[in-house]
N, C-alpha and C. Protein backbone atom coordinates (compact mmCIF):
# COMPACT_ATOMS: atom_id res chain seq x y z
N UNK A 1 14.98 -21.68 -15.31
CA UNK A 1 14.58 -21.22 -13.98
C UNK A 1 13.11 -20.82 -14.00
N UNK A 2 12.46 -20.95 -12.70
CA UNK A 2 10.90 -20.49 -13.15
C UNK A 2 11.18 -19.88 -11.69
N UNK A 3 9.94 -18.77 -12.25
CA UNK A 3 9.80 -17.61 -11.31
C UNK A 3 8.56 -17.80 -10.09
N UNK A 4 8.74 -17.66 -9.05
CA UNK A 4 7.73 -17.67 -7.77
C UNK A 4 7.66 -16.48 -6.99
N UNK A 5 6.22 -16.99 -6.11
CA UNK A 5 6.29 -15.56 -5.04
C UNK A 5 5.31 -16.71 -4.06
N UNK A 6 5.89 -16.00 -2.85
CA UNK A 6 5.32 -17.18 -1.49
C UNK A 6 4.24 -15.80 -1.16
N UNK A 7 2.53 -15.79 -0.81
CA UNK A 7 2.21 -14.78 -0.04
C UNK A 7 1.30 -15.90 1.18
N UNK A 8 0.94 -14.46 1.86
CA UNK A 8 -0.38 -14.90 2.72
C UNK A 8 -1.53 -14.53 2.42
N UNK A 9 -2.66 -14.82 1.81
CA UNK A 9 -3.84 -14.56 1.63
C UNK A 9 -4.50 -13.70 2.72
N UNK A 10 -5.58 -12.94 2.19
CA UNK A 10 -6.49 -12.76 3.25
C UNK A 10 -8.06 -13.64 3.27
N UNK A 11 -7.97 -14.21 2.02
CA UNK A 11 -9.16 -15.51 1.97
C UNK A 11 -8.53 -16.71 1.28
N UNK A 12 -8.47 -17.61 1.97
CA UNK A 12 -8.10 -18.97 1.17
C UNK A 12 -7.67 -18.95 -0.14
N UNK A 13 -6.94 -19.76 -0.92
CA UNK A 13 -6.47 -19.58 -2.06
C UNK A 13 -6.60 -21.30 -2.29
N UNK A 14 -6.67 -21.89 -3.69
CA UNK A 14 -7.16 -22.58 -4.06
C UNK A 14 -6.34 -23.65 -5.05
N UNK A 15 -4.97 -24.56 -4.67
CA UNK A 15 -4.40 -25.26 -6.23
C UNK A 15 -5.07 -24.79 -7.56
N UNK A 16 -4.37 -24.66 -8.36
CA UNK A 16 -5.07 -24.62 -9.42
C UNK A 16 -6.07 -23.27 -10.33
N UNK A 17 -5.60 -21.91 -8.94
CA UNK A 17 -6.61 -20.88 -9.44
C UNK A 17 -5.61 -19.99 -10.40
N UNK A 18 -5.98 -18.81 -11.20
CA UNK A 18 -4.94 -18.46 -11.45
C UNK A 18 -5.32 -16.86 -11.75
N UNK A 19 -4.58 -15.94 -11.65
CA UNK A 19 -4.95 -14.89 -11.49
C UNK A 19 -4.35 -13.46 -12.11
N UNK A 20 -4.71 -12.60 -12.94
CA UNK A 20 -4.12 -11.97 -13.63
C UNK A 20 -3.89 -10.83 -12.77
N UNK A 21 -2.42 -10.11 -12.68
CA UNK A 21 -2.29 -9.18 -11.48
C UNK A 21 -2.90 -8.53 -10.91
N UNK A 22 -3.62 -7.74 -11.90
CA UNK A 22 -4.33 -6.62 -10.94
C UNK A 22 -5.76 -7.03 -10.70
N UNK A 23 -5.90 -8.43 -10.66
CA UNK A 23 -7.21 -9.10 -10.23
C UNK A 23 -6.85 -10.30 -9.25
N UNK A 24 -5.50 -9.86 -8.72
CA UNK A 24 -5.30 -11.14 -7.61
C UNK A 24 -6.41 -11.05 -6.25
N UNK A 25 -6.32 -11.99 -5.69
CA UNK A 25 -7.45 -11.75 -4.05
C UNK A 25 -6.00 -11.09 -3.13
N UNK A 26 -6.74 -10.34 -2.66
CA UNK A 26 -5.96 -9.02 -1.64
C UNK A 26 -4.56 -10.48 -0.78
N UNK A 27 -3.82 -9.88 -0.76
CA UNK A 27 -2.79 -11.46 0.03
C UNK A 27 -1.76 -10.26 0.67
N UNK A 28 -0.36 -10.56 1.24
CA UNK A 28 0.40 -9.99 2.01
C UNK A 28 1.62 -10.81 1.14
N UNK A 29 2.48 -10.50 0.38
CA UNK A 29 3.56 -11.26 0.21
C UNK A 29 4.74 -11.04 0.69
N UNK A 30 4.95 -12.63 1.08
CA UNK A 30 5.69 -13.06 1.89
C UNK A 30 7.35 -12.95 1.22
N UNK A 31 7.08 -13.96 0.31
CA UNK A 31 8.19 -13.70 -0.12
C UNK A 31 8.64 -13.11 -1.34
N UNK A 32 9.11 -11.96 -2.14
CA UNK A 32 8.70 -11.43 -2.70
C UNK A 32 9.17 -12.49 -4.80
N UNK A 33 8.86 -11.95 -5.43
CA UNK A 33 9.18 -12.69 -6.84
C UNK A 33 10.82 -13.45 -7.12
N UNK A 34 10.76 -14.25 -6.95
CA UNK A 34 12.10 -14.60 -7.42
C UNK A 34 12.63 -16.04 -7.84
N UNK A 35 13.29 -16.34 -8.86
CA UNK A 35 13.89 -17.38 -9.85
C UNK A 35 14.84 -18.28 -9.23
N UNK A 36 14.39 -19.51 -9.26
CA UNK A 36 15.45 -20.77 -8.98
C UNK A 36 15.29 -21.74 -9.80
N UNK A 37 15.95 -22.92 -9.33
CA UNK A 37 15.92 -23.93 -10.61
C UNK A 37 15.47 -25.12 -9.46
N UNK A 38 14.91 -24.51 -8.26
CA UNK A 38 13.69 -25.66 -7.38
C UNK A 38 12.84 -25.94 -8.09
N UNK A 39 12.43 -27.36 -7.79
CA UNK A 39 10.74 -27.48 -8.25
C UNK A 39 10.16 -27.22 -7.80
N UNK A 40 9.04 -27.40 -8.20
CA UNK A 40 7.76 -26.73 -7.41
C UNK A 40 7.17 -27.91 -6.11
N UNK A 41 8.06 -28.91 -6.19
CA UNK A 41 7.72 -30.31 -5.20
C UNK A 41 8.59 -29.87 -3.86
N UNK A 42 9.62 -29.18 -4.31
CA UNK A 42 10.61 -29.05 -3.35
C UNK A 42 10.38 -27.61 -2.32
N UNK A 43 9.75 -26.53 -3.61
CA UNK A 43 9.45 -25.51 -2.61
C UNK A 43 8.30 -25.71 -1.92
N UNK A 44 7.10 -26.66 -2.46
CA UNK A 44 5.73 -26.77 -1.87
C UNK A 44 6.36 -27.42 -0.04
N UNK A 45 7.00 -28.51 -0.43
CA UNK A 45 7.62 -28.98 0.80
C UNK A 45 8.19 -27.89 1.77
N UNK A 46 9.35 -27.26 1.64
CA UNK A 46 10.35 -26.04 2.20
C UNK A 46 8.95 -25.42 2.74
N UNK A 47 7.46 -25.25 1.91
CA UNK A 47 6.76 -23.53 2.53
C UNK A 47 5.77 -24.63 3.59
N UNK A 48 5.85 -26.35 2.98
CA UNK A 48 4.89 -27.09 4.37
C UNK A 48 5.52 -26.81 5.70
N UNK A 49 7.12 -26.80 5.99
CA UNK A 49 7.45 -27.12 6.96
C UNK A 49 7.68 -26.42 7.52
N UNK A 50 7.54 -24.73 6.80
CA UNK A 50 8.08 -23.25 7.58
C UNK A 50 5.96 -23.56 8.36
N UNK A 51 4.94 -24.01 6.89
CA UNK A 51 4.00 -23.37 7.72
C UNK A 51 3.16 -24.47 8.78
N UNK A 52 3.82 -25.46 8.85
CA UNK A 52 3.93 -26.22 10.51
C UNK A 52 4.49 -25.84 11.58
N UNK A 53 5.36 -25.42 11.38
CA UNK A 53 5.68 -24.43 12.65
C UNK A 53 5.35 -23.06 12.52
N UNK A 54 4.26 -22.52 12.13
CA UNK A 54 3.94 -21.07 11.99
C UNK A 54 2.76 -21.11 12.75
N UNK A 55 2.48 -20.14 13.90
CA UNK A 55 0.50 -20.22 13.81
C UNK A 55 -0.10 -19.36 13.18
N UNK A 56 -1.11 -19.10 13.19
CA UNK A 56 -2.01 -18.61 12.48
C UNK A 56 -1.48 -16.83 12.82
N UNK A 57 -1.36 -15.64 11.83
CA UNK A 57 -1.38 -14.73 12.26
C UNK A 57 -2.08 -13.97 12.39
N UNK A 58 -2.62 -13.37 13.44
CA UNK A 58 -3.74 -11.92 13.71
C UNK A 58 -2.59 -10.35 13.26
N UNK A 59 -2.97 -9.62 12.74
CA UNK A 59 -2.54 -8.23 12.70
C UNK A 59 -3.42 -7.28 12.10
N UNK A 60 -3.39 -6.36 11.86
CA UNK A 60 -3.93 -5.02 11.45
C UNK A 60 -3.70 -4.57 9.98
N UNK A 61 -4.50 -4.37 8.95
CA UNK A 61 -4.16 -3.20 8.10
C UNK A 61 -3.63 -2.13 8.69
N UNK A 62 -2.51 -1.35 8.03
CA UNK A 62 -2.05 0.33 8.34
C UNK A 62 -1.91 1.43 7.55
N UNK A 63 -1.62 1.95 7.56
CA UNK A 63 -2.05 3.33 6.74
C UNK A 63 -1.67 2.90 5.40
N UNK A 64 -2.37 3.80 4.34
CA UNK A 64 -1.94 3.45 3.28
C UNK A 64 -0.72 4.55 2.28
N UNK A 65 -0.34 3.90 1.61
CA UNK A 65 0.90 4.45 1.22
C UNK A 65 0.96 4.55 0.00
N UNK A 66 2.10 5.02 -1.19
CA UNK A 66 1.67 4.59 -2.66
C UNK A 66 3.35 4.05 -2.98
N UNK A 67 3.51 2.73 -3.42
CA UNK A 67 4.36 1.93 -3.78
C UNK A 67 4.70 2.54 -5.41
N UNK A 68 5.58 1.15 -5.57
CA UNK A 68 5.95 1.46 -7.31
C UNK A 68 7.11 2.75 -7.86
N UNK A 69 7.34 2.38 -8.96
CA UNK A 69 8.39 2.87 -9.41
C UNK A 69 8.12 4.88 -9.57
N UNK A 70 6.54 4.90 -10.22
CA UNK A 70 5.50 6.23 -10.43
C UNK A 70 5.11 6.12 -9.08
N UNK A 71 5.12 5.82 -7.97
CA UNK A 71 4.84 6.00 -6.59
C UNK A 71 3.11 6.29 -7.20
N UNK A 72 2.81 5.16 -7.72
CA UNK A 72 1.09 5.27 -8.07
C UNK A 72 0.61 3.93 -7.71
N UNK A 73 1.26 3.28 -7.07
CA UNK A 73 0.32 1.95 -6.39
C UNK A 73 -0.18 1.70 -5.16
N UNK A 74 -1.48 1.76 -5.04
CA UNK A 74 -1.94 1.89 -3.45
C UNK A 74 -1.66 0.96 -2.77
N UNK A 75 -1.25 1.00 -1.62
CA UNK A 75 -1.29 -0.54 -0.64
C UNK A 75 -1.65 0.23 0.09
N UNK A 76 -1.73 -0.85 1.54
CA UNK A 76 -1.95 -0.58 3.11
C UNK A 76 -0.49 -1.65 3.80
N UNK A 77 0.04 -0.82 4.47
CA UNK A 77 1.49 -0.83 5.20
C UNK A 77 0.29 -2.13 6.37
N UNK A 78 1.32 -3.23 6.48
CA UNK A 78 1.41 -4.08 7.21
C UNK A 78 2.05 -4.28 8.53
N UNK A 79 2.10 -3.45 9.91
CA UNK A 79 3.09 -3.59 10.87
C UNK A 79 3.09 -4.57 11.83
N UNK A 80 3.81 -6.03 11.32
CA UNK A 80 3.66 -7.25 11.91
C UNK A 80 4.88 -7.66 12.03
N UNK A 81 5.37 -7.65 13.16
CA UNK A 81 6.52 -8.55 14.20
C UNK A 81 6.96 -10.31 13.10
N UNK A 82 4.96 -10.23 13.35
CA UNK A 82 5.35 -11.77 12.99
C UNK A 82 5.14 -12.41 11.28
N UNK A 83 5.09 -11.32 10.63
CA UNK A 83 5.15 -11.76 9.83
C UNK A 83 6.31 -11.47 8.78
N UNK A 84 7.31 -10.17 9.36
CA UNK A 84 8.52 -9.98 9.36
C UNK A 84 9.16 -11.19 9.71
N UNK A 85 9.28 -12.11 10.69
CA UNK A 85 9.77 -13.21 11.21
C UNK A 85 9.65 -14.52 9.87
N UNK A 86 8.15 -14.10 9.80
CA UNK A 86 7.97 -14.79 8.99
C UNK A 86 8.80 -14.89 7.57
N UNK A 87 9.25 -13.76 6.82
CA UNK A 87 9.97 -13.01 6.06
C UNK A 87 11.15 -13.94 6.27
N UNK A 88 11.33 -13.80 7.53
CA UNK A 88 13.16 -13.76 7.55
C UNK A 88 13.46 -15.56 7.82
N UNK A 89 11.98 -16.13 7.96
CA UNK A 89 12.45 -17.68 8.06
C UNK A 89 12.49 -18.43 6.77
N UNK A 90 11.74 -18.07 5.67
CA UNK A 90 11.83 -17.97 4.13
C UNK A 90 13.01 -18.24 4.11
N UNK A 91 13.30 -16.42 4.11
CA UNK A 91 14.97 -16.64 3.30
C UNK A 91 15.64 -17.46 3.66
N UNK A 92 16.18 -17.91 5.18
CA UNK A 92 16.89 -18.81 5.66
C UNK A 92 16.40 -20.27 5.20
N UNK A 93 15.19 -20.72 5.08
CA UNK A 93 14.43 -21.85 4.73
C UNK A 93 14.93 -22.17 3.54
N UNK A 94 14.59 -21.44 2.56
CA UNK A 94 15.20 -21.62 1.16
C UNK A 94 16.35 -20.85 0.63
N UNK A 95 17.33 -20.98 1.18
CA UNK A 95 18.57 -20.46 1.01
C UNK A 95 18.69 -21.53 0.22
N UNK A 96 18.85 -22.88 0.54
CA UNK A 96 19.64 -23.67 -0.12
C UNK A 96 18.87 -24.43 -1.72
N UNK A 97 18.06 -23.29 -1.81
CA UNK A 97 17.49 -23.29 -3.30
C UNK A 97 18.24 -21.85 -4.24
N UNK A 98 19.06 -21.07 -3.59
CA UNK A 98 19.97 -19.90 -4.06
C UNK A 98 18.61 -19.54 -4.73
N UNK A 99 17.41 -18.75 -3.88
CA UNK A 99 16.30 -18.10 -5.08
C UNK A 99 17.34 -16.54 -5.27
N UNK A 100 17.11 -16.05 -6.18
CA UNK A 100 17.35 -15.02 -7.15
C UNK A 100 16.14 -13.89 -7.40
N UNK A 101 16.43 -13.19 -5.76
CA UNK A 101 14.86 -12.00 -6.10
C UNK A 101 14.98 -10.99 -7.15
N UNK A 102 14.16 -10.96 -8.10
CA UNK A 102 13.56 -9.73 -8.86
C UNK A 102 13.85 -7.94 -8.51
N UNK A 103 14.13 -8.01 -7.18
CA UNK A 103 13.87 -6.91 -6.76
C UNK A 103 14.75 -7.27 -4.95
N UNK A 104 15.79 -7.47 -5.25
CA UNK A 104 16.50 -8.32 -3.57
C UNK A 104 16.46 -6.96 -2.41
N UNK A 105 16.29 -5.33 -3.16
CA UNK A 105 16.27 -4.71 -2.53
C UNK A 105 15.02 -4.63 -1.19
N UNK A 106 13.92 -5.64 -1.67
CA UNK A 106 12.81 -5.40 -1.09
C UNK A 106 12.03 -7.19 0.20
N UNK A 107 14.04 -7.05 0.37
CA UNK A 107 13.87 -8.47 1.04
C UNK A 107 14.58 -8.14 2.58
N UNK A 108 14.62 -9.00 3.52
CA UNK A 108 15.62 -8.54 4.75
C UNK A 108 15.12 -7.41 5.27
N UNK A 109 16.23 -6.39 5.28
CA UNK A 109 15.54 -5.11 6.08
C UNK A 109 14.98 -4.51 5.32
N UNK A 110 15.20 -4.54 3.97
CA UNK A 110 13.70 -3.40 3.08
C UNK A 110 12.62 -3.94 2.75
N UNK A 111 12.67 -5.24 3.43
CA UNK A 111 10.88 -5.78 3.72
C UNK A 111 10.40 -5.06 3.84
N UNK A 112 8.54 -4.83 3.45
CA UNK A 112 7.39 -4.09 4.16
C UNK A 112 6.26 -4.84 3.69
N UNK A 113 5.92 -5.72 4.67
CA UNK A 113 4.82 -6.57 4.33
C UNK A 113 3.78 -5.22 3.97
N UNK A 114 2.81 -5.19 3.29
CA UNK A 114 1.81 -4.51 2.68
C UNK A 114 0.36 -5.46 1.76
N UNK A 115 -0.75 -4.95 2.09
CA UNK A 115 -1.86 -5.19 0.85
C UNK A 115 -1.70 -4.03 -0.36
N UNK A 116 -1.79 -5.04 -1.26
CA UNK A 116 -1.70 -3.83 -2.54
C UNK A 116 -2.82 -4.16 -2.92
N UNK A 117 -3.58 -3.11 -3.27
CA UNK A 117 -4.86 -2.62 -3.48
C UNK A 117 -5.07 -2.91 -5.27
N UNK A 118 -6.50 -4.17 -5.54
CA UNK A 118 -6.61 -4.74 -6.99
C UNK A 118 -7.72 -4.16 -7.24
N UNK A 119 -8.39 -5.13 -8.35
CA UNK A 119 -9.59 -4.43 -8.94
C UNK A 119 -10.71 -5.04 -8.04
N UNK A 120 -9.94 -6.01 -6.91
CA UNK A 120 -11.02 -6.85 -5.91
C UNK A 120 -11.36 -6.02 -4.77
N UNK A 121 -10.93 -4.60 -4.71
CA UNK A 121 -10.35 -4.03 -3.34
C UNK A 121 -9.38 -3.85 -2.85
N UNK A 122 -9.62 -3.43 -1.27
CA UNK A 122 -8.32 -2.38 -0.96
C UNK A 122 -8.92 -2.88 0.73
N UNK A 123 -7.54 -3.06 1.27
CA UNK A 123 -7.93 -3.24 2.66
C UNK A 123 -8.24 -1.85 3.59
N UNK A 124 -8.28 -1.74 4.50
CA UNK A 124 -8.76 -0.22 5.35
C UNK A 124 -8.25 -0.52 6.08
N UNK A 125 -7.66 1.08 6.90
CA UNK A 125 -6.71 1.30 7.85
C UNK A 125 -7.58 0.60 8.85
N UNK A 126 -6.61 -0.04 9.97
CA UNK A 126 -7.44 -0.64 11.00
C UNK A 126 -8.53 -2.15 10.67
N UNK A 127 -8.37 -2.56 9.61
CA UNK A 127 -9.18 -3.61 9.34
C UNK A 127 -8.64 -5.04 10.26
N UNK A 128 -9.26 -5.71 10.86
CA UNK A 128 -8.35 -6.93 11.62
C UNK A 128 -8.01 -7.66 10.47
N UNK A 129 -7.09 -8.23 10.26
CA UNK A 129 -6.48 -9.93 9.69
C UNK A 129 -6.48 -10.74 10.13
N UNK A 130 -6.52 -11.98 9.66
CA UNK A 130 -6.06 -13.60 9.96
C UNK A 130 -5.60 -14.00 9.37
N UNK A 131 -4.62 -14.33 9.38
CA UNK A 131 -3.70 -15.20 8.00
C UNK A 131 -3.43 -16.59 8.79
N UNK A 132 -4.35 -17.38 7.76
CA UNK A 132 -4.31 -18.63 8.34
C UNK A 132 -3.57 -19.74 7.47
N UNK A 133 -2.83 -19.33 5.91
CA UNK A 133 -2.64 -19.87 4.88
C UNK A 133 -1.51 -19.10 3.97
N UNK A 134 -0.62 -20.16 3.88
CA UNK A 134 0.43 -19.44 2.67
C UNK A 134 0.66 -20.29 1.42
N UNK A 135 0.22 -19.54 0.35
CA UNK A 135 0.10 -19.72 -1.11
C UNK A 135 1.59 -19.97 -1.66
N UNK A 136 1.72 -20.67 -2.70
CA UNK A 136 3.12 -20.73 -3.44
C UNK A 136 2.32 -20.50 -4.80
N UNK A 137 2.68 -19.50 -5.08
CA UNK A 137 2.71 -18.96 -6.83
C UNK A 137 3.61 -18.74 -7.72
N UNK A 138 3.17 -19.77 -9.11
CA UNK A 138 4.26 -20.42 -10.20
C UNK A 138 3.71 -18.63 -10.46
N UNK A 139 4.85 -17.72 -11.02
CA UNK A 139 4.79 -16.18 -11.62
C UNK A 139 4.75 -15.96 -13.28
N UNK A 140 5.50 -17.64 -13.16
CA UNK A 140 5.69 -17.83 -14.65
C UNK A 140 5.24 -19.17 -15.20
N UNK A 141 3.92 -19.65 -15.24
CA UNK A 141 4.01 -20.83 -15.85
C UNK A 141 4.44 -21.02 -17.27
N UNK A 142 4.32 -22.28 -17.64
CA UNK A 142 4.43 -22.65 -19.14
C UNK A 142 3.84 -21.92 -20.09
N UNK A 143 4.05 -21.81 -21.39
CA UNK A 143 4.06 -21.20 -22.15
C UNK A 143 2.59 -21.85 -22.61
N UNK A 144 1.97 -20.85 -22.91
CA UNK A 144 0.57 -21.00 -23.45
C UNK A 144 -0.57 -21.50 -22.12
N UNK A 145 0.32 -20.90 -20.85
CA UNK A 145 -0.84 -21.33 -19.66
C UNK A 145 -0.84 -19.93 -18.92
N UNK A 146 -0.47 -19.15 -19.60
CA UNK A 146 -0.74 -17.43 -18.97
C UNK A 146 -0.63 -16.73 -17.75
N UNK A 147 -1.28 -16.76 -17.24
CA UNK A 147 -1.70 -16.17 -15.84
C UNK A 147 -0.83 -16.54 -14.53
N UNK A 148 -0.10 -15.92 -13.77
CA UNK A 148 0.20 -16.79 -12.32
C UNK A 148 -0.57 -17.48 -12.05
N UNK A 149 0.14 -18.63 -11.30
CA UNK A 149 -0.85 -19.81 -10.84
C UNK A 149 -0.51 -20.45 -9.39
N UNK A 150 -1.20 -20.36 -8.59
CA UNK A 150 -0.93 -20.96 -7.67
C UNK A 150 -1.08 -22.47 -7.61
N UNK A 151 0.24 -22.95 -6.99
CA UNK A 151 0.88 -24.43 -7.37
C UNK A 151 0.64 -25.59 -6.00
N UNK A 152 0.36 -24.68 -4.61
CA UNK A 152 0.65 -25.26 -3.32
C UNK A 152 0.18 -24.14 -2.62
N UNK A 153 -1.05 -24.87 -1.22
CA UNK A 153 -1.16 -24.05 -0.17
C UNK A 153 -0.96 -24.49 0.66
N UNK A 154 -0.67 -24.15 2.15
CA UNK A 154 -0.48 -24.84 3.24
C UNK A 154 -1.01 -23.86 4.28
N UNK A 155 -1.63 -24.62 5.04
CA UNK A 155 -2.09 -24.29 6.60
C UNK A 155 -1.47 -23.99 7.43
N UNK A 156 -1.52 -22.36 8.20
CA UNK A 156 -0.46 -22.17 9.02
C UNK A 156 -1.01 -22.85 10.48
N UNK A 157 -0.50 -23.91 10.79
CA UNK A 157 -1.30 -24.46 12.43
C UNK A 157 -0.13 -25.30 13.27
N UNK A 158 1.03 -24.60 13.67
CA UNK A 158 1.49 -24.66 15.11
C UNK A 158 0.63 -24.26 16.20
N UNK A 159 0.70 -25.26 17.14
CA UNK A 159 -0.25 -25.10 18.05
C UNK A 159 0.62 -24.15 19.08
């Protein structure tokens, strides 16, 4: 099984980049970490066709909060309609890949889209967004290729 996470960027993301956690570019994840025995051909497809019918989203940074198990990880709380929607068309989208979340508590209603704050920055209360792009990140590549890697991006542009 190999491990993934679907987010939304807040700047473009790139095939091929790869990024060690606490140096990822600020993103919103979508869908949160979790294991199937999809390929990566099949989910790149499943996240083209959720993000053809998606448009582009505008929302807000919101207050910030502290996540994590030590309640010591900064984010900024995300309060978006549509990207909750967004959330909930995932799961239904790739149901029939049975993904296996890491953490299932933090899917459905204990969603909370959020920026978690890296060594790149930290979003600010009230900052506007655009999320124009959703990333598919391998969590676990191959052995001796380290780092998450993003595998597939797609353009969110329903007109």
């Amino acid at each position: 099984m190999h491990r993934f996470a679907i987010v939304l960027p807040l700047e473009p993301m790139a095939v091929g980049e790869r990024y060690a956690v606490r140096d990822w570019p600020l993103h919103i994840t979508v869908m949160p970490v979790f294991a199937t025995w999809a390929s990566r051909a099949q989910l790149a497809a499943g996240m083209g066709e959720v993000a053809a019918r998606t448009a582009p989203i505008d929302a807000a940074a919101g207050p910030a909060e502290l996540f994590g198990p030590r309640h010591d990880t900064p984010v900024a709380l995300v309060d978006s309609p549509e990207i909750r929607a967004l959330h909930l068309l995932f799961i239904d989208a790739l149901d029939l890949h049975v993904p296996t979340f890491r953490r299932p508590d933090f899917t459905g209603d204990g969603f909370r889209a959020h920026i978690t704050a890296t060594r790149r920055g930290a979003a600010e209360e009230g900052q506007p967004l655009h999320l124009a792009q959703l990333a598919l990140v391998d969590m676990h590549p191959e052995p001796g290729q380290g780092r998450p890697a993003v595998v597939a991006v797609a353009a969110l542009d329903a007109a």
